[in-house]
C-alpha atoms as a PDB file:
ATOM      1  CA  UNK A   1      41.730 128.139 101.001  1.00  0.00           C
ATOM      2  CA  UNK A   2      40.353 128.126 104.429  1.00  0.00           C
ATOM      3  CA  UNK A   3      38.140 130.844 105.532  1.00  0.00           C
ATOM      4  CA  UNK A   4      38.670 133.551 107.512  1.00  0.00           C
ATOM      5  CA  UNK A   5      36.813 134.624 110.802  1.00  0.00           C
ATOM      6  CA  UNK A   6      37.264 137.931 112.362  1.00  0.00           C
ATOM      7  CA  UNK A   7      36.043 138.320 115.792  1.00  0.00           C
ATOM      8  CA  UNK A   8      36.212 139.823 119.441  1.00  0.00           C
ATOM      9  CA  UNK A   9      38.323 136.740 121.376  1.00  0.00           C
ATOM     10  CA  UNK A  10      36.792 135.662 125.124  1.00  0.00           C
ATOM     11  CA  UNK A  11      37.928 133.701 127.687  1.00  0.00           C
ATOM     12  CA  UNK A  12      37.809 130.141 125.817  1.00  0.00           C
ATOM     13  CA  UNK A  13      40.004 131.465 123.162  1.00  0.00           C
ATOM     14  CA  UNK A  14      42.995 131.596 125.633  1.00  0.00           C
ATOM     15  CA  UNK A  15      44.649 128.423 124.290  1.00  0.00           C
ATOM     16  CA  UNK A  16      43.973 129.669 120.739  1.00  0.00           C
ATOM     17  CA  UNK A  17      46.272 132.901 121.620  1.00  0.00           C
ATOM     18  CA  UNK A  18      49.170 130.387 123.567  1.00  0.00           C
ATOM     19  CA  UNK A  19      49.364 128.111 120.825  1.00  0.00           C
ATOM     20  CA  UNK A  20      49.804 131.131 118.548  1.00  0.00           C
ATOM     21  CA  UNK A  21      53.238 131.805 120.486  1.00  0.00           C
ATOM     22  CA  UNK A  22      55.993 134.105 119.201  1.00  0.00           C
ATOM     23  CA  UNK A  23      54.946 133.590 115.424  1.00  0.00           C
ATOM     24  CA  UNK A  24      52.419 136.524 115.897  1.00  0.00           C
ATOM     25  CA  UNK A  25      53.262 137.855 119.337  1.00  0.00           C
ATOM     26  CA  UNK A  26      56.699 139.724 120.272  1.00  0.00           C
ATOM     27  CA  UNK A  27      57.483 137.553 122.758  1.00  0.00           C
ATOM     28  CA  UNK A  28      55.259 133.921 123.711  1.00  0.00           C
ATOM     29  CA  UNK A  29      52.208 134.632 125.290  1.00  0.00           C
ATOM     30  CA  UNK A  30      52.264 133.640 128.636  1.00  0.00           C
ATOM     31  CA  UNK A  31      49.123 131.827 129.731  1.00  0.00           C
ATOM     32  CA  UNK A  32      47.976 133.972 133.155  1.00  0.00           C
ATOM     33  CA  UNK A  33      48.698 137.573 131.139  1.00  0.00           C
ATOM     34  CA  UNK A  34      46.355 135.533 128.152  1.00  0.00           C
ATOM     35  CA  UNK A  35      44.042 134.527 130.295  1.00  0.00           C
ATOM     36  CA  UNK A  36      43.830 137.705 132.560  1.00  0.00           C
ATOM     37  CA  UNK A  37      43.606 139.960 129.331  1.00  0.00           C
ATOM     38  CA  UNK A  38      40.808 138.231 127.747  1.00  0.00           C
ATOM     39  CA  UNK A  39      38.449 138.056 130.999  1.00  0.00           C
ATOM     40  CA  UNK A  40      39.093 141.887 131.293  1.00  0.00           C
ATOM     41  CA  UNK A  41      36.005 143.948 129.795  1.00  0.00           C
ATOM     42  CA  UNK A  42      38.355 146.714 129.382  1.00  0.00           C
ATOM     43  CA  UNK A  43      41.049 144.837 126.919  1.00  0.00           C
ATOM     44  CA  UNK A  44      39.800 143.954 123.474  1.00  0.00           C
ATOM     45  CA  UNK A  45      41.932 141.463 121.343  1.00  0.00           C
ATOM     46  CA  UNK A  46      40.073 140.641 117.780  1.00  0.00           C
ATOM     47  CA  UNK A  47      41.646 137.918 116.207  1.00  0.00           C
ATOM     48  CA  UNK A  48      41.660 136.347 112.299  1.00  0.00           C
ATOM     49  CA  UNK A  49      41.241 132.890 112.741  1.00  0.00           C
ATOM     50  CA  UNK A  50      41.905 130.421 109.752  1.00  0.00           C
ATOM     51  CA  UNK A  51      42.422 127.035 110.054  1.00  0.00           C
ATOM     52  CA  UNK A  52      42.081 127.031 113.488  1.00  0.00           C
ATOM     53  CA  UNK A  53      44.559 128.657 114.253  1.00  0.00           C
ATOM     54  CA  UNK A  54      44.874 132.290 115.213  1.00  0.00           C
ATOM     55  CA  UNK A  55      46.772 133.761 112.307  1.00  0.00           C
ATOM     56  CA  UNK A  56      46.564 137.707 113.384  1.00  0.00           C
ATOM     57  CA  UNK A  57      45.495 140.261 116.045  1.00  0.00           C
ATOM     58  CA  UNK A  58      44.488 143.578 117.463  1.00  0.00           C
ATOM     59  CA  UNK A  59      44.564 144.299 120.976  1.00  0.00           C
ATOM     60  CA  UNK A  60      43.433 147.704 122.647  1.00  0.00           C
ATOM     61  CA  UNK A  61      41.288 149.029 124.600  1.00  0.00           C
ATOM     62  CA  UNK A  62      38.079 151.642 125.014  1.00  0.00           C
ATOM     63  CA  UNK A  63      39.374 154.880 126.132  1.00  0.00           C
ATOM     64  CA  UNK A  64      36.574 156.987 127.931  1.00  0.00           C
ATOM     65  CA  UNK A  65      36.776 160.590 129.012  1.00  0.00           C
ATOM     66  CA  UNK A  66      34.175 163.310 130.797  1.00  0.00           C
ATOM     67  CA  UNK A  67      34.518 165.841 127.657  1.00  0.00           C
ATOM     68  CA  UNK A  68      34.908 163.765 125.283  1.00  0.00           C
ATOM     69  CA  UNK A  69      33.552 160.668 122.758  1.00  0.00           C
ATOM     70  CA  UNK A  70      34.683 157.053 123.533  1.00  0.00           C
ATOM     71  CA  UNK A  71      38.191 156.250 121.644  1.00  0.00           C
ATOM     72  CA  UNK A  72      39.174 153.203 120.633  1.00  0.00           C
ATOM     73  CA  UNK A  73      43.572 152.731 121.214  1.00  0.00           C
ATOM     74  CA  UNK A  74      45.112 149.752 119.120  1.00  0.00           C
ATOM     75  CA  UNK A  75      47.677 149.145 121.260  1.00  0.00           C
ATOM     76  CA  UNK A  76      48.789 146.175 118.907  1.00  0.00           C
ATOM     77  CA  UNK A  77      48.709 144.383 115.763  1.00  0.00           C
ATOM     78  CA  UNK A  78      50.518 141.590 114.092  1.00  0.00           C
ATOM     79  CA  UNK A  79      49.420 139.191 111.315  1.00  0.00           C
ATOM     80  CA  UNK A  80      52.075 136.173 110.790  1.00  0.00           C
ATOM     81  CA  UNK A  81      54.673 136.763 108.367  1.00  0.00           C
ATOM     82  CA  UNK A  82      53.323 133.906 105.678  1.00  0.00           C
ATOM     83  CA  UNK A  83      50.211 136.337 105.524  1.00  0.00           C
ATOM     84  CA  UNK A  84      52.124 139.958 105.366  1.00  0.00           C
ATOM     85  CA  UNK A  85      50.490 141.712 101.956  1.00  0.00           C
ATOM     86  CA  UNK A  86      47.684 139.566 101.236  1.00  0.00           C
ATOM     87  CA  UNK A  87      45.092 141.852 102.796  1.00  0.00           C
ATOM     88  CA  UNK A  88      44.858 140.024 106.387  1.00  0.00           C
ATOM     89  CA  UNK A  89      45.995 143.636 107.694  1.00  0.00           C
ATOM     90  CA  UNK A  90      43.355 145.716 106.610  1.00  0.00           C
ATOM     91  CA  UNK A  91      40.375 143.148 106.982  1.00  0.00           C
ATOM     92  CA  UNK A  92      41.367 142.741 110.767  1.00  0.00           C
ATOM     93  CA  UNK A  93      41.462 146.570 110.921  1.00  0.00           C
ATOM     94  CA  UNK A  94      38.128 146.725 109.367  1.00  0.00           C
ATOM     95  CA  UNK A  95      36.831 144.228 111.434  1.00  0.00           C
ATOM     96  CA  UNK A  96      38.394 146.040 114.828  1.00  0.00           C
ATOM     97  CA  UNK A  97      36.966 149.240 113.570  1.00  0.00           C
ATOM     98  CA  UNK A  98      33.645 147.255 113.498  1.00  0.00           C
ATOM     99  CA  UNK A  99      33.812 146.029 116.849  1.00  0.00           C
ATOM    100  CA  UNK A 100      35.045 149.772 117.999  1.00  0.00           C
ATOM    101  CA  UNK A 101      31.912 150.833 117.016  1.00  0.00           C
ATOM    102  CA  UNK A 102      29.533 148.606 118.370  1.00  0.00           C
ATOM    103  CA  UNK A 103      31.722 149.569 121.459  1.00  0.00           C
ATOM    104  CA  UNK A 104      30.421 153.169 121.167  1.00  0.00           C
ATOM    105  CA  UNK A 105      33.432 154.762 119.654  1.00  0.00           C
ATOM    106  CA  UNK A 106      33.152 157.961 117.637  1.00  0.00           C
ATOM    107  CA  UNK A 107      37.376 157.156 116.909  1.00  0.00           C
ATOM    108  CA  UNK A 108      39.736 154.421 116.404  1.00  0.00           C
ATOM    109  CA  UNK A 109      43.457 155.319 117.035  1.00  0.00           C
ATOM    110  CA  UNK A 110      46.966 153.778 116.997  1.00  0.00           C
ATOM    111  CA  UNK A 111      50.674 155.109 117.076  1.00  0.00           C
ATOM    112  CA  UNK A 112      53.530 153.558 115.109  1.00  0.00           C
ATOM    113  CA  UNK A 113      56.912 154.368 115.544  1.00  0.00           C
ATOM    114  CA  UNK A 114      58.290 157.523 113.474  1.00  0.00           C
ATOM    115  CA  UNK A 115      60.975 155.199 111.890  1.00  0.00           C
ATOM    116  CA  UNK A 116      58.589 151.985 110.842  1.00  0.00           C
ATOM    117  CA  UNK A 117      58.016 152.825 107.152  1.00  0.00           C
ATOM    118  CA  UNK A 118      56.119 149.498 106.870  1.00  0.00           C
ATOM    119  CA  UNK A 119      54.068 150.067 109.763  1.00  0.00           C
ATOM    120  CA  UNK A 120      53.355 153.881 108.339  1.00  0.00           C
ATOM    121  CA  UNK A 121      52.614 152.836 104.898  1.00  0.00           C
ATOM    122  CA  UNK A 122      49.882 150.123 105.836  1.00  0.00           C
ATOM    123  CA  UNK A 123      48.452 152.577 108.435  1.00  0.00           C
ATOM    124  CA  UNK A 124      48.252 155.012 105.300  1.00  0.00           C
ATOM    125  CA  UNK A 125      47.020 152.949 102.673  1.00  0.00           C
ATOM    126  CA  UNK A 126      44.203 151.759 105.014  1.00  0.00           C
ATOM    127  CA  UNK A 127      43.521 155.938 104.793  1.00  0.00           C
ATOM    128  CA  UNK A 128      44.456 156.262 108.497  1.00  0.00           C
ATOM    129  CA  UNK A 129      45.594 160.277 109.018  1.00  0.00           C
ATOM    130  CA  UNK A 130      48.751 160.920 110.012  1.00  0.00           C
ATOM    131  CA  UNK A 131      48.341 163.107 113.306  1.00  0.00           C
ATOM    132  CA  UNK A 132      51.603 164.534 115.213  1.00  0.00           C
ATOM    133  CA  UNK A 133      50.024 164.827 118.388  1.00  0.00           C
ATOM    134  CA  UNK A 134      53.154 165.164 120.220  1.00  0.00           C
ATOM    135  CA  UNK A 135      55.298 163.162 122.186  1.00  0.00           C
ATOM    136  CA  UNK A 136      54.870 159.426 123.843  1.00  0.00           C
ATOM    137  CA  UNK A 137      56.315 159.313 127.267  1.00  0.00           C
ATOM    138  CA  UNK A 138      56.880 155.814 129.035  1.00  0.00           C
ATOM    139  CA  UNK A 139      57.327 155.052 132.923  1.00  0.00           C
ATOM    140  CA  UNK A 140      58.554 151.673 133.847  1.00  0.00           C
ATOM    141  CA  UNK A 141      56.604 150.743 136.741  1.00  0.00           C
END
């Protein structure tokens, strides 16, 4: 079995992320939004690579405030369906929440949605707290 490498993507990964299309990714990556998001500081995107081929993600970003710690927000995370309950998940969790704190970050966050029981459970099992923090609120812009 090939090996597994878990690290921060750059700017020369942004074919890697393309190629990985809408097997891992909602919709295809388009290559300007790839290639923008990986030469932003700001955005972090750690992939599992295997094969050569990127097989799953997180994407988020540092969130930094004058009162408090630096957060880290997973925004996203996928792992391709041929690799869904093999452990993929929670290594490129782990490996995010290593990378989050070489960032600086005293926190890692994410949301899911209130009726994703897969989502929910992995979150859980990967001894994430459930938090109801309130209420998301999205503006189209």
């Amino acid at each position: 079995m090939d090996e597994t490498e878990f690290r921060r993507l750059g700017p020369d990964d942004a074919d890697l992320v393309v190629a990985a299309g809408d097997t891992l990714f909602d919709d295809p990556p388009r290559a300007d939004w790839t290639a923008a998001a990986l030469a932003d500081p700001a955005t972090y995107i750690v992939g599992a690579v295997r094969g050569g081929a990127l097989v799953a993600f997180a994407a988020g970003a540092i969130l930094r405030q004058p009162d408090k710690p630096p957060a880290f927000y997973v925004n996203e995370l996928g792992v391709i369906d041929a690799l869904h309950r093999r452990g993929i998940g929670t290594d490129l969790l782990r490996a995010t929440m290593r990378v989050a704190r070489k960032a600086g970050c005293a926190t890692i966050f994410v949301t899911a949605e209130e009726d994703d029981p897969r989502a929910r459970a992995f979150y859980g099992a990967a001894r994430g707290r459930e938090d109801a923090v309130g209420v998301v609120y999205i503006w189209p812009l």
